[in-house]
Each structure stands twice: as structure tokens, then as C-alpha cells.
Protein backbone atom coordinates (compact mmCIF):
# COMPACT_ATOMS: atom_id res chain seq x y z
CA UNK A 1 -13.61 -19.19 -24.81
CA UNK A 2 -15.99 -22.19 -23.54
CA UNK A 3 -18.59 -21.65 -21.00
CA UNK A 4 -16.25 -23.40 -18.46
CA UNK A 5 -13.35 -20.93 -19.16
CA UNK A 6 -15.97 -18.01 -18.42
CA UNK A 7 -17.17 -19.42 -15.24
CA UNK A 8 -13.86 -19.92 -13.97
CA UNK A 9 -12.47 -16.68 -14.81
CA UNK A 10 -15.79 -14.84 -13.34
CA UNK A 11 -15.37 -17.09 -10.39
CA UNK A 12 -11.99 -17.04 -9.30
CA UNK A 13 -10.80 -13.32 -10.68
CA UNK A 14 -13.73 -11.11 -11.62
CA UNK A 15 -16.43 -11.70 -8.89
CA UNK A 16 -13.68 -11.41 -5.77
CA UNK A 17 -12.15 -8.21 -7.30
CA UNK A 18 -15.11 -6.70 -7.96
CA UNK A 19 -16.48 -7.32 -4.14
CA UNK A 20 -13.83 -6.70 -2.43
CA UNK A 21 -12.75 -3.47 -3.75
CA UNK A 22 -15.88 -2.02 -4.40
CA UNK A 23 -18.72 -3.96 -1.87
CA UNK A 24 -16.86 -5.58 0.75
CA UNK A 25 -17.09 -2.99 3.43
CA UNK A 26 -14.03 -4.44 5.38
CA UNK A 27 -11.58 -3.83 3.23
CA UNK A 28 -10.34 -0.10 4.31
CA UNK A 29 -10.57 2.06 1.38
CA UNK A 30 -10.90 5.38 3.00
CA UNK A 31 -11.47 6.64 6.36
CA UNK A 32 -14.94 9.12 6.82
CA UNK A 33 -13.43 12.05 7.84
CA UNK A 34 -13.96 15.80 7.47
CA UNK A 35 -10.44 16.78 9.10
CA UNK A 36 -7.63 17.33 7.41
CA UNK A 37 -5.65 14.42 7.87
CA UNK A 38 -4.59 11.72 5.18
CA UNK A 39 -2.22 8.23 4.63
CA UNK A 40 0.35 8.23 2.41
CA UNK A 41 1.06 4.86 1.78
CA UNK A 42 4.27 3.56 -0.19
CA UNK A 43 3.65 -0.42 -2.16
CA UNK A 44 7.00 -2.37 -3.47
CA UNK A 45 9.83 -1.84 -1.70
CA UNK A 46 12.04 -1.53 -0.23
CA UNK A 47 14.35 -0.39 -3.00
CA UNK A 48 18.31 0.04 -2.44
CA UNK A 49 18.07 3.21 -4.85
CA UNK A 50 14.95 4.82 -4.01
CA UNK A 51 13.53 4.37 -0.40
CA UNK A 52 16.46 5.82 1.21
CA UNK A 53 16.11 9.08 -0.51
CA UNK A 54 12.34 8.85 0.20
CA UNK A 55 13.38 8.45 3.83
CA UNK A 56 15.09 11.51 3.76
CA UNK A 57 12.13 13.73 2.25
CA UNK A 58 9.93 12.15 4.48
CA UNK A 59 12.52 13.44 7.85
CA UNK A 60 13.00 16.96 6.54
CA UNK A 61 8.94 17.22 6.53
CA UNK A 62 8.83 15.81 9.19
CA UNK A 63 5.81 13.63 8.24
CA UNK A 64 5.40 9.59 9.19
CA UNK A 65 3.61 6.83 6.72
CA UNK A 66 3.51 3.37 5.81
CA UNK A 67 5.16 1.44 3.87
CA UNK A 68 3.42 -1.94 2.25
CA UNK A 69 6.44 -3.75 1.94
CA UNK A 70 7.27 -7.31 -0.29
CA UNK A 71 8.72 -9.70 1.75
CA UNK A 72 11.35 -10.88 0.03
CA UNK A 73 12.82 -7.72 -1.01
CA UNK A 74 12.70 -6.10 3.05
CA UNK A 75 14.92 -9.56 3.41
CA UNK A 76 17.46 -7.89 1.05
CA UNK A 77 17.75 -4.48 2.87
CA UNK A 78 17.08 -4.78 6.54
CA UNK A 79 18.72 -2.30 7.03
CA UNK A 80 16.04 -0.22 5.62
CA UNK A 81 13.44 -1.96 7.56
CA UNK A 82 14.85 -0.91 10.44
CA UNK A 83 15.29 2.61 9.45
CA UNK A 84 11.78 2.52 8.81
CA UNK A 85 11.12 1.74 12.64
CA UNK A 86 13.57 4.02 13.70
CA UNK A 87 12.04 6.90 12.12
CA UNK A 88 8.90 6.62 13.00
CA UNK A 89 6.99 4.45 9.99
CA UNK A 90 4.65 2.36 9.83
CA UNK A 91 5.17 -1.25 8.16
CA UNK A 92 2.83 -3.24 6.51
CA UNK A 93 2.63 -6.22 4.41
CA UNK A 94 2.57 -6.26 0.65
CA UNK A 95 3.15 -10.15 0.28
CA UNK A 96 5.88 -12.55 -0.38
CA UNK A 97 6.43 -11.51 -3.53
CA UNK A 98 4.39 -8.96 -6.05
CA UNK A 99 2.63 -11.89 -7.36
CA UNK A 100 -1.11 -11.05 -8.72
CA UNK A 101 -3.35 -13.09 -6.86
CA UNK A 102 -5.77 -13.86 -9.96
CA UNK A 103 -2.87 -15.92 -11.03
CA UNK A 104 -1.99 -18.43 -7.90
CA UNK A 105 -3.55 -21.37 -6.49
CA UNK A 106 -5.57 -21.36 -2.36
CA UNK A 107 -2.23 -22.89 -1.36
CA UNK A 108 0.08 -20.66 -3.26
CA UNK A 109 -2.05 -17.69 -1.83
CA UNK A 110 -1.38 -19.43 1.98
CA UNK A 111 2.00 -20.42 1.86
CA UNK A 112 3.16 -16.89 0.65
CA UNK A 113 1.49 -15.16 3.02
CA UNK A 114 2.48 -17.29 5.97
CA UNK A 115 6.04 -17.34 4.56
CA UNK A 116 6.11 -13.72 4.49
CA UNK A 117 5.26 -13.39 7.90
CA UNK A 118 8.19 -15.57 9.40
CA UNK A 119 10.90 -13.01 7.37
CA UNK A 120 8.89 -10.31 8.83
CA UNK A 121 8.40 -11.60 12.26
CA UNK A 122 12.76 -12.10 12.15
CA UNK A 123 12.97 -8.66 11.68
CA UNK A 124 10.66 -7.58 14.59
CA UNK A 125 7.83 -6.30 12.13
CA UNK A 126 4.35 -7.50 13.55
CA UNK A 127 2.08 -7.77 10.08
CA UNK A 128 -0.78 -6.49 11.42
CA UNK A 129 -2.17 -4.47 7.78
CA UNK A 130 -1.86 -6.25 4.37
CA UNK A 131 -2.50 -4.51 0.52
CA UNK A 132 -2.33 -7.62 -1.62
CA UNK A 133 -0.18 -6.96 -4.82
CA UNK A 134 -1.88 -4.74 -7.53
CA UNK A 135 -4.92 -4.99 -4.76
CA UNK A 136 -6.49 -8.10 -6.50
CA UNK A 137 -7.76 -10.69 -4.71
CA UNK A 138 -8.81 -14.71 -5.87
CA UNK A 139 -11.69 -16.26 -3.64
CA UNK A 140 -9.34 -17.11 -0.91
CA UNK A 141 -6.63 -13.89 -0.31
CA UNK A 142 -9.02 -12.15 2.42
CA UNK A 143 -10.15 -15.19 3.97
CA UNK A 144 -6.29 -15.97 4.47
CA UNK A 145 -5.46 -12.65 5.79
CA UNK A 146 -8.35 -13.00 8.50
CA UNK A 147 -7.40 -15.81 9.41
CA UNK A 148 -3.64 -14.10 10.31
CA UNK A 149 -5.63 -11.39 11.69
CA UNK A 150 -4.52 -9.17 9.29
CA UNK A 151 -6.43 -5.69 8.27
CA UNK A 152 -7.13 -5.58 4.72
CA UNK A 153 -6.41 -1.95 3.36
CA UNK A 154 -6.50 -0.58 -0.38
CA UNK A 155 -6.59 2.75 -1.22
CA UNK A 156 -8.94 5.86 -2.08
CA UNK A 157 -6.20 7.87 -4.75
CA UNK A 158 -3.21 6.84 -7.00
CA UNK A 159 -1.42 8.65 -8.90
CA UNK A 160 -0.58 5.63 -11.06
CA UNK A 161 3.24 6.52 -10.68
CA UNK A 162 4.46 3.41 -11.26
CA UNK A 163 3.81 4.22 -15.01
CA UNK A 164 6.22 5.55 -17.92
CA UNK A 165 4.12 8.00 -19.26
CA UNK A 166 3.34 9.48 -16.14
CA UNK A 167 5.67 12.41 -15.49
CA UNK A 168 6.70 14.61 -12.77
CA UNK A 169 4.02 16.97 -13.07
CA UNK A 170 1.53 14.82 -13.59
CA UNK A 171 2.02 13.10 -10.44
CA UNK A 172 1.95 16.95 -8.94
CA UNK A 173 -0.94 17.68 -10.29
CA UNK A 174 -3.17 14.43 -9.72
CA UNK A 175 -2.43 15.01 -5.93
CA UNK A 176 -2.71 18.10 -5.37
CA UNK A 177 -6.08 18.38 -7.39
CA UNK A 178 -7.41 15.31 -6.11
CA UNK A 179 -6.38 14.53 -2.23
CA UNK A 180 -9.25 14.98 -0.12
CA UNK A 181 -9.61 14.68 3.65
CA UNK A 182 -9.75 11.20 4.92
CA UNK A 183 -7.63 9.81 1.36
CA UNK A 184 -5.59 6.83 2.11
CA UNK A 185 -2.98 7.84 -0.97
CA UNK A 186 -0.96 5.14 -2.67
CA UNK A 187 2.38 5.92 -4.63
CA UNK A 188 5.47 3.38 -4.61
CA UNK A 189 8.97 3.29 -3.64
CA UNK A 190 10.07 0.33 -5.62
CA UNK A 191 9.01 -1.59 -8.76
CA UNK A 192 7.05 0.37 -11.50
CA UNK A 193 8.79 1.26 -15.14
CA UNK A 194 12.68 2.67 -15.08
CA UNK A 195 12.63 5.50 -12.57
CA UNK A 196 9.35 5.83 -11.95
CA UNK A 197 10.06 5.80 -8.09
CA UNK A 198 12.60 9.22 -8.44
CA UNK A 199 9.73 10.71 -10.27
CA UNK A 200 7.45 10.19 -7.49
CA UNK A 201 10.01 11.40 -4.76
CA UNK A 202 10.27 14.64 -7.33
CA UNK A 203 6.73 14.83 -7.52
CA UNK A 204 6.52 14.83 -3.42
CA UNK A 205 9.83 17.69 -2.93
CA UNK A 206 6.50 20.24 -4.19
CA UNK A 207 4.02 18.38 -2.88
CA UNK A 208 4.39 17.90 0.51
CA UNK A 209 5.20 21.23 1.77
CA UNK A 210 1.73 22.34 -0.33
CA UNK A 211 -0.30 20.02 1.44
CA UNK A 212 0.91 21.09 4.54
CA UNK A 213 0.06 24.75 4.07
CA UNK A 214 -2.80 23.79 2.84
CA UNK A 215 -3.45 22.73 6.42
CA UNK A 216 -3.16 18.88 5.86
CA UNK A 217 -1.83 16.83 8.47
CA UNK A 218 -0.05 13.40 7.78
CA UNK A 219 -0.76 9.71 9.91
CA UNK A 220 0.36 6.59 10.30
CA UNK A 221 -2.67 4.48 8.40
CA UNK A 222 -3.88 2.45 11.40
CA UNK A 223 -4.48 5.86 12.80
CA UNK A 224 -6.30 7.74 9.98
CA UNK A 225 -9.13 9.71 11.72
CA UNK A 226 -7.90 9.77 15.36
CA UNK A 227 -7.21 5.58 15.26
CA UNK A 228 -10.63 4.77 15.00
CA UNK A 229 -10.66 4.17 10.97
CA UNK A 230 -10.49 0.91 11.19
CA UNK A 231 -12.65 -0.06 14.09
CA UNK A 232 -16.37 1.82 12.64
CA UNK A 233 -16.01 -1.06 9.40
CA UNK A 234 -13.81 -3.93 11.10
């Protein structure tokens, strides 16, 4: 690979990912907090087959999150969208499609976001929080969301459930090892390899009701630590 290649790649992928997910103090990552309250957060859907059921887990705990939803596929199901509202959710943006941003052009990057906001905007969904795809970012994907006055939020523990070799119990036993107060948690309720989303909403039937002895309280993300999160690094 010539020098060229190198720059470009270090330029364009490497140098933006590394900032903004490790440096950039804007990007929400985690909220400081020493109460017991965390964000679950669901990326990729919605899904026909698997959000629905994750709906219903969510009612009989009675516990509210957000979902970082792709544009294109809440265009699909509505219906879901709106169940979403209904119930008490929290919807955020995920992008047009789940396209890694290392890979698209300054004007792909803008047209699929502002794209993605017109199908959301039809459906009564305000974008006000964005996770880019895989949470990579190319020189331009926060400087577009800014300018849409969108909140940029990633994510302070996965239990990489999107994976096949990630089972039930290990998705258990990642979480409730790992969750600490003030996590913003990400899982998914779409996408991943075959079934990986019905592993997760396994994985949640025991976890859930542990956390919650445990004292742990679930909130919306935009109001992680008493809805001030956002506003100490904005």
C-alpha cells in the first residue's frame, strides 16, 4: 500500500474513529453518575420478528428505552414505530441505512442523513439523538449531525450480541458482570447473524428482573442522570 493509500485511509477512517469515540468529549458515551440508573439502547431495527416480542418484555417490566432505529426499515413497519411511542420509548436515529460511514462519500454521508429524517419526520419522530451505524464516523458524519442538531450518542457496554458465537449465557453474563451505574448499554433488535436478536431477548427474560433487584432503575437516554447527561458535555 503506497504512501497515498495510507494517508487516505488514516485520514478519512482511522483519525475520525479514533477521536470521536475515544477524545471527542461530545459524543455521549456514558453519563457520570453514581445512582443506579442506566440506558438500554436497542441499534437495527425495527424487525417484523423480533422487536415486537422485545416490546412485550420490555411492558411486563415495565421499563422504557430507546431504540436507534434505520430509516428505511421503521418505513417498513410503522406500525412498530408507533408502538414504540405508544408505549413509552424513546426513538432515535440509526441512519438511512446500516451503511459504515468509512465507506461513503461527504455527500453520501448528507443525503442519507437528511433523507432519513423526512421518513422519520412522516411518521411524527423528531430525530433529535443519532448512533451512526457500527458507531464509525468519516471526517464529515458529526459535523452533519450538528448541523441537524442532532446529539451524537455511542455507548459505554455491548454485549456484542449481534454475533454467532455469542450465546444466551454469554450475553447474561457480560451484563450482569459488567453494567455499572451511569452505562448507556447497547444490544440490537434487528440485523446481527441468524437469531441473534431472540438470543438477546432470552438473555434479557433473566436479566432484567436481576438488575432491578439489584436496585437498578431504567431511563429513557436523553434522561440518563436526572436529564442533565447530555447538557454537562454538549
Amino acid at each position: 500500500m503506497n504512501v497515498g493509500i495510507w494517508a487516505l485511509l488514516l485520514s478519512y477512517a482511522l483519525i475520525p474513529n479514533f477521536y470521536y469515540r475515544n477524545m471527542c468529549k461530545k459524543v455521549i458515551k456514558k453519563a457520570e453518575s453514581e445512582d443506579k440508573t442506566i440506558a438500554l439502547t436497542f441499534d437495527d431495527g425495527p424487525d417484523p420478528n423480533y422487536t415486537p416480542q422485545l416490546l412485550d418484555l420490555l411492558k411486563e417490566n415495565d421499563i422504557k428505552c430507546t431504540f436507534f432505529v434505520i430509516a428505511e426499515q421503521a418505513q417498513k413497519h410503522p406500525e412498530l414505530i408507533q408502538r414504540m411511542k405508544r408505549e413509552g420509548h424513546y426513538i432515535g436515529l440509526h441512519n438511512l441505512k446500516h451503511t459504515n460511514e468509512t465507506l461513503i462519500l461527504p455527500n453520501k454521508t448528507k443525503k442519507q442523513l437528511s433523507e432519513a429524517m423526512r421518513i422519520m419526520a412522516e411518521m411524527g419522530v423528531k430525530v433529535k439523538y443519532f448512533r451512526p451505524p457500527w458507531g464509525m464516523f468519516n471526517p464529515f458524519t458529526y459535523h452533519y449531525a450538528k448541523e441537524n442538531n442532532f446529539k451524537v450518542i455511542l455507548w459505554s457496554i455491548h454485549a456484542s450480541d449481534w454475533s454467532r458465537f455469542k450465546t444466551v449465557q454469554n450475553i447474561e453474563e457480560k451484563l450482569l458482570r459488567d453494567v455499572k451505574p451511569g452505562d448507556i448499554v447497547l444490544l440490537h433488535d434487528g440485523r446481527g447473524a441468524k437469531g441473534a436478536p431472540k438470543r438477546t431477548i432470552e438473555a434479557l427474560k433473566t436479566v432484567l428482573p436481576i438488575l432491578k433487584e439489584r436496585g437498578y432503575k431504567f431511563v429513557l437516554a436523553k434522561d440518563l442522570q436526572g436529564g442533565n447527561a447530555y447538557e454537562k458535555v454538549s
